[in-house]
N, C-alpha and C. Protein backbone atom coordinates (compact mmCIF):
# COMPACT_ATOMS: atom_id res chain seq x y z
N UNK A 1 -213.99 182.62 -127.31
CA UNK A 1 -212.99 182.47 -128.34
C UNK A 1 -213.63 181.83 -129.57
N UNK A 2 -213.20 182.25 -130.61
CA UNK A 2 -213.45 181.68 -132.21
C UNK A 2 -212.97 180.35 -132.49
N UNK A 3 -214.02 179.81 -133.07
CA UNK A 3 -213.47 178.62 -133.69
C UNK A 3 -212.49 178.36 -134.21
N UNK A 4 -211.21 178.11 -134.13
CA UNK A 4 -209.94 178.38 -135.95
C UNK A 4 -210.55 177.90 -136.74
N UNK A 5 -211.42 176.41 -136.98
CA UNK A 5 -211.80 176.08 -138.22
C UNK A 5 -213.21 177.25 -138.87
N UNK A 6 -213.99 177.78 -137.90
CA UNK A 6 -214.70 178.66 -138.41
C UNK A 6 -214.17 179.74 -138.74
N UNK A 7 -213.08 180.53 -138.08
CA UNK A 7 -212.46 181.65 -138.62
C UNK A 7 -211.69 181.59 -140.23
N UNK A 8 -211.23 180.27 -140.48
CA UNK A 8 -210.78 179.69 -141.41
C UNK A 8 -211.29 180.07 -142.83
N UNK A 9 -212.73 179.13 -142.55
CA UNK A 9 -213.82 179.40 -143.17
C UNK A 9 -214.25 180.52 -143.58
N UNK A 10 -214.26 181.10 -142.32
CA UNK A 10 -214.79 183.04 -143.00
C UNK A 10 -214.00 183.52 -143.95
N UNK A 11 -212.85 183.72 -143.39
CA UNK A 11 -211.31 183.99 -144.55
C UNK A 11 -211.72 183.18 -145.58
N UNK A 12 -211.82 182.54 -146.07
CA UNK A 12 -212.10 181.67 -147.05
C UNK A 12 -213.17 182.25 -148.03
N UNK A 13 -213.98 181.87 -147.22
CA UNK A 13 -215.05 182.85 -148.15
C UNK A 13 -215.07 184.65 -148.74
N UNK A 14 -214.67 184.99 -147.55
CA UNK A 14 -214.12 186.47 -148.05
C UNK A 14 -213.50 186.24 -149.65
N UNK A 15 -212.23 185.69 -149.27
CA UNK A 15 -211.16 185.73 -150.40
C UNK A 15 -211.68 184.90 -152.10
N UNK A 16 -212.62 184.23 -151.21
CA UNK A 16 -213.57 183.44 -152.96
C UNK A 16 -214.43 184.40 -153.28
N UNK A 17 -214.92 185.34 -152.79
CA UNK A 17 -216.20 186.64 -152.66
C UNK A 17 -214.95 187.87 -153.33
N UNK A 18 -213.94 187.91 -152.64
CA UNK A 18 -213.63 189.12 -153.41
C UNK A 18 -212.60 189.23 -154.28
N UNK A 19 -211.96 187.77 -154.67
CA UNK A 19 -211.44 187.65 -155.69
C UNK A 19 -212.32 187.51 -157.04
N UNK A 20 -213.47 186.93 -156.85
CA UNK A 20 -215.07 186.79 -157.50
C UNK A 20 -214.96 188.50 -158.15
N UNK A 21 -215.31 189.16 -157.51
CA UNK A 21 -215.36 191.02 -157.71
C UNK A 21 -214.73 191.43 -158.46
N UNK A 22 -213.11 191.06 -157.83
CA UNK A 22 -212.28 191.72 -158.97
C UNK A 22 -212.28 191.05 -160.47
N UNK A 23 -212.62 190.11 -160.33
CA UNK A 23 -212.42 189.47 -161.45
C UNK A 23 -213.46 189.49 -162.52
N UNK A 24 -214.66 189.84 -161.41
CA UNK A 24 -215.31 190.77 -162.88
C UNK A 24 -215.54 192.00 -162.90
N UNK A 25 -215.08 192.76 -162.37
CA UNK A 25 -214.40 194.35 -162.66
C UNK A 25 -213.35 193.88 -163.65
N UNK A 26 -212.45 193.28 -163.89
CA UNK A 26 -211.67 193.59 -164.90
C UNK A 26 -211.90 193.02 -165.93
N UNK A 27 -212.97 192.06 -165.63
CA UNK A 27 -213.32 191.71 -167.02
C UNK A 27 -214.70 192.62 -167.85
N UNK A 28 -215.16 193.25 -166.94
CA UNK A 28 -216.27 194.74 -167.39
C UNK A 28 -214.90 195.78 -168.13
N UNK A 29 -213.98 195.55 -167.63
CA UNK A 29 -213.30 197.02 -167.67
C UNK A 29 -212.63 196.60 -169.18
N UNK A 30 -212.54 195.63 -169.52
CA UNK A 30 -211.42 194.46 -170.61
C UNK A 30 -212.69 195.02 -171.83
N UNK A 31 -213.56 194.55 -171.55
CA UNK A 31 -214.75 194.13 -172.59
C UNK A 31 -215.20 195.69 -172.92
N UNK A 32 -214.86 196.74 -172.11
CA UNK A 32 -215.93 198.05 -172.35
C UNK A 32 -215.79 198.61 -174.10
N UNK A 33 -214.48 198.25 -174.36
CA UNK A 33 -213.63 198.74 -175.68
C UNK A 33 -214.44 197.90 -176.83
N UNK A 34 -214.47 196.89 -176.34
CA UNK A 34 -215.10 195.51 -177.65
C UNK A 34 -217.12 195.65 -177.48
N UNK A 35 -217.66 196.02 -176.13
CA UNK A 35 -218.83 196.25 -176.63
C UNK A 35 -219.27 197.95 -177.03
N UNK A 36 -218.24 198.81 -176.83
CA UNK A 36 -218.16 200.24 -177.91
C UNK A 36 -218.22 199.65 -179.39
N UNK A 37 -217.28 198.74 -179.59
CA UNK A 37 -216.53 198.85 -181.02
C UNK A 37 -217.94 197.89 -181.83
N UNK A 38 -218.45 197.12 -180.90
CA UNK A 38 -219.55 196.13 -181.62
C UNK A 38 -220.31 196.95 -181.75
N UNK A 39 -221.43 197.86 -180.81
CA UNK A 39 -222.27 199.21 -181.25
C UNK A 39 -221.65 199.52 -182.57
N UNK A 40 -220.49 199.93 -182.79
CA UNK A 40 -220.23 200.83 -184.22
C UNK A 40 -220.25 199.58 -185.56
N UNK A 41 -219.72 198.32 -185.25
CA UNK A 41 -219.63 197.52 -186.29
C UNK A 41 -220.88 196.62 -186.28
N UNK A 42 -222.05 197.01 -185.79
CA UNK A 42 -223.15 196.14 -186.03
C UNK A 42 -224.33 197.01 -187.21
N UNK A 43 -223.98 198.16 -187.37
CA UNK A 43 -224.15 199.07 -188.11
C UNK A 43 -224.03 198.84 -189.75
N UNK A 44 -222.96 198.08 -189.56
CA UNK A 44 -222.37 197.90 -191.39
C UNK A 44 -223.60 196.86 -191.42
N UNK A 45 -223.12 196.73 -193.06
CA UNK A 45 -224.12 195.73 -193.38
C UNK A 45 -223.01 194.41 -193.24
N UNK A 46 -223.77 193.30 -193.11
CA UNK A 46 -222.85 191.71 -193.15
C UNK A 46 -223.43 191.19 -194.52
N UNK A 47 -222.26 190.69 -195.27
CA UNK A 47 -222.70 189.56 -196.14
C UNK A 47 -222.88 188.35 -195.62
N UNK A 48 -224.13 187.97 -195.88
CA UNK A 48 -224.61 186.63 -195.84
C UNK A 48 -225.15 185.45 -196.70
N UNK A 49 -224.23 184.37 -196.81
CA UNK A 49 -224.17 183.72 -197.89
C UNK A 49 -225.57 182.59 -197.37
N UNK A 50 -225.96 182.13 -198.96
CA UNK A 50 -226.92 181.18 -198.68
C UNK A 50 -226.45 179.89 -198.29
N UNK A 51 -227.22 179.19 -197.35
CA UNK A 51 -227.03 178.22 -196.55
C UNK A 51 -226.58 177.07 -197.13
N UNK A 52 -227.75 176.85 -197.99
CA UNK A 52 -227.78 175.50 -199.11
C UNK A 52 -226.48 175.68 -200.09
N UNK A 53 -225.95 176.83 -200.68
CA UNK A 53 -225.10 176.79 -201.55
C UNK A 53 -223.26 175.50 -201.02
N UNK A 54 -223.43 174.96 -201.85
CA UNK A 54 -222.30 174.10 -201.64
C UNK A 54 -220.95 174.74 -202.32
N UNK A 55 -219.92 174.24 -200.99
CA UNK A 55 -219.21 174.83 -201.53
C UNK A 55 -217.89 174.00 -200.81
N UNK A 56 -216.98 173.21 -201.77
CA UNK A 56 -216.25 172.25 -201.49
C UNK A 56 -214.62 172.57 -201.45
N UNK A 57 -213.78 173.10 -200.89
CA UNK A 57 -212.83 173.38 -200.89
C UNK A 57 -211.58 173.38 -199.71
N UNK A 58 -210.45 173.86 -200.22
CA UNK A 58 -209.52 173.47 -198.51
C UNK A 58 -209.22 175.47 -198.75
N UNK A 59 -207.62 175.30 -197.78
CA UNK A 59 -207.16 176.60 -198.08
C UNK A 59 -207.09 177.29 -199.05
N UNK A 60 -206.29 176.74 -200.29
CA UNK A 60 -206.44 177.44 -201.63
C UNK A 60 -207.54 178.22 -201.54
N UNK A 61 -208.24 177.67 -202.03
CA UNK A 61 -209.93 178.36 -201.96
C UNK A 61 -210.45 178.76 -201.43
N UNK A 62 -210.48 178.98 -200.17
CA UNK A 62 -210.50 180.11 -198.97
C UNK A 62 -210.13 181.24 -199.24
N UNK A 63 -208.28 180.71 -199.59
CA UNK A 63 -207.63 182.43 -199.62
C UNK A 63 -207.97 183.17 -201.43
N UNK A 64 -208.17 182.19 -202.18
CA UNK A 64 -209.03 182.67 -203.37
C UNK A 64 -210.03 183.57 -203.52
N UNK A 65 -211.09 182.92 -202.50
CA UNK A 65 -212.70 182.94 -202.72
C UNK A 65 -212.31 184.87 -201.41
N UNK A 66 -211.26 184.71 -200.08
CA UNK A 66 -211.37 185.36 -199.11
C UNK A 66 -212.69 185.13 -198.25
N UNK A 67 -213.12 183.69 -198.00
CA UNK A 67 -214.13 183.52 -197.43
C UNK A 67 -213.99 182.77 -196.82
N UNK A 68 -214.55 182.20 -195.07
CA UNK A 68 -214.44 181.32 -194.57
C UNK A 68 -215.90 180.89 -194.72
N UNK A 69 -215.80 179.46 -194.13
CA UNK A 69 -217.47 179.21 -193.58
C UNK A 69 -217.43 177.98 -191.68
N UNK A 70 -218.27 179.01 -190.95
CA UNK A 70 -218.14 178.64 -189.65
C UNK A 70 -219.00 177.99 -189.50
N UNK A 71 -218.87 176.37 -188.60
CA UNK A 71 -220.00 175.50 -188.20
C UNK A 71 -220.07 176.07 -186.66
N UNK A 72 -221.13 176.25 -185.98
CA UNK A 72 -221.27 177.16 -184.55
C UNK A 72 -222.49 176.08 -184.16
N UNK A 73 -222.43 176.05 -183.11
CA UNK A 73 -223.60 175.19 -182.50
C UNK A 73 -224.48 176.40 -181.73
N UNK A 74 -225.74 176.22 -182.13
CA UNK A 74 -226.64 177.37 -181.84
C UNK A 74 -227.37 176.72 -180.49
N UNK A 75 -227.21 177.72 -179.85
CA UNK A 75 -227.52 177.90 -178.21
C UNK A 75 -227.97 179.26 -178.15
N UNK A 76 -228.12 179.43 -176.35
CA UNK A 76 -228.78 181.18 -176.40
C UNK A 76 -227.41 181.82 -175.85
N UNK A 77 -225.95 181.14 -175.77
CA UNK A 77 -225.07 181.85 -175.51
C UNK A 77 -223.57 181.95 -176.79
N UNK A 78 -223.74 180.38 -177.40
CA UNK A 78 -222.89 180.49 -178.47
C UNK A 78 -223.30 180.97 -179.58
N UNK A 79 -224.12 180.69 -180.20
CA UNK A 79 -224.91 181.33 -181.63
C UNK A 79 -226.60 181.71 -181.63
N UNK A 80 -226.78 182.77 -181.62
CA UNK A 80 -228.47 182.42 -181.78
C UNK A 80 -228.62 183.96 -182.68
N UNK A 81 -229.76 183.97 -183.22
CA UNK A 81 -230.56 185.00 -184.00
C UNK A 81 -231.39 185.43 -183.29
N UNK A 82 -231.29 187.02 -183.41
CA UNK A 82 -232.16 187.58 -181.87
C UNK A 82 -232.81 188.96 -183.09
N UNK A 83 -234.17 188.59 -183.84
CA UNK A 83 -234.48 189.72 -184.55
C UNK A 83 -233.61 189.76 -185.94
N UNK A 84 -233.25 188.42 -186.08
CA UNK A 84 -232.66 188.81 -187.84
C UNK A 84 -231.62 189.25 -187.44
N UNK A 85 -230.82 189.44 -186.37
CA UNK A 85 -229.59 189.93 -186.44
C UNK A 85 -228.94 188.60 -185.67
N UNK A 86 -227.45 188.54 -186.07
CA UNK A 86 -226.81 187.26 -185.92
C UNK A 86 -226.07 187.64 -184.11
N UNK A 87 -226.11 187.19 -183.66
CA UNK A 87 -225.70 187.25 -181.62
C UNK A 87 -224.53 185.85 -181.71
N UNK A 88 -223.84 186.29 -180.40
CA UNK A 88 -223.49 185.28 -179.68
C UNK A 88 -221.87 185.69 -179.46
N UNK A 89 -221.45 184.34 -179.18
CA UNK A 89 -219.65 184.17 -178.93
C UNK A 89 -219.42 183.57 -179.55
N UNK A 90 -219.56 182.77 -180.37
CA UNK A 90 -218.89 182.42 -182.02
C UNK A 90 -219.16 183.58 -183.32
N UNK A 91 -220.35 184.51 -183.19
CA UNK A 91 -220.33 185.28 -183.66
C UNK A 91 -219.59 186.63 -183.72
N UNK A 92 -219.25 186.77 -182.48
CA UNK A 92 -218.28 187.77 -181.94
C UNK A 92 -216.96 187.52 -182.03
N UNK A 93 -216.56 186.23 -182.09
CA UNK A 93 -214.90 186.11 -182.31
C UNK A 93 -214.96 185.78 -183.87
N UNK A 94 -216.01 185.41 -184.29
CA UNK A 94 -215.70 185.31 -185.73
C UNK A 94 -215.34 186.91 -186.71
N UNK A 95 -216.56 187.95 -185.55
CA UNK A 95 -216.10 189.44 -186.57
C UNK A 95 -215.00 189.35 -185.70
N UNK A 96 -213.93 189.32 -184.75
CA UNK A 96 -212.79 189.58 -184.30
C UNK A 96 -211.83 189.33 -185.22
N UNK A 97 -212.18 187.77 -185.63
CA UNK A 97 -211.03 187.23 -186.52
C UNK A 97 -210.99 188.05 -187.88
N UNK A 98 -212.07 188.32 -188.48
CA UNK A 98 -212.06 189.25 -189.76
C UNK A 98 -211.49 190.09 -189.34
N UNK A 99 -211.75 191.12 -188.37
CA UNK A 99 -210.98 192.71 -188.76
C UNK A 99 -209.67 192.39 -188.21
C-alpha cells in the first residue's frame, strides 16, 4: 500500500507541473499577436531625443510638446540596447502606451 502522505505529494506536484504548462501555453498563445505586431513596428523609424537636452515641465507640456520622457532602470530584462536598437519591458509597454 501507498503512502497517503506520499500519494499526496505526487498529486501535488502533478498539479504545480501542469498548472506550470498551461500557464505558459496561454501566455505563448496571449503574446503571439504582440510579438507579430513588434516584427512590423520595429521597422519604423523611432524618434530619439538627446539625453542631455533638459527639459522641465508637468502635464501642460507634455500634452503641448506630445512627448513623454521615461526613467527605466537598465537591466538585461527591463531596458537594455542590444545593437543600437532599444529592447526590453519598459520598452515594450512604453510603444504599447503610444499606439
Amino acid at each position: 500500500m501507498i503512502n497517503p502522505v506520499l500519494n499526496w505529494c505526487r498529486l501535488a506536484w502533478r498539479l504545480v507541473l501542469y498548472s506550470t504548462l498551461l500557464i505558459a501555453i496561454l501566455f505563448l498563445t496571449a503574446a503571439m499577436p504582440l510579438i507579430a505586431q513588434g516584427v512590423e513596428t520595429n521597422s519604423r523609424q523611432v524618434q530619439k531625443l538627446p539625453a542631455n537636452e533638459s527639459w522641465l515641465g508637468d502635464f501642460d507640456e507634455m500634452a503641448t510638446k506630445r512627448q513623454i520622457r521615461a526613467l527605466v532602470v537598465n537591466s538585461k530584462t527591463v531596458y537594455f540596447s542590444d545593437r543600437g536598437r532599444q529592447r526590453g519591458i519598459s520598452y515594450n509597454m512604453l510603444e504599447e502606451f503610444e499606439t
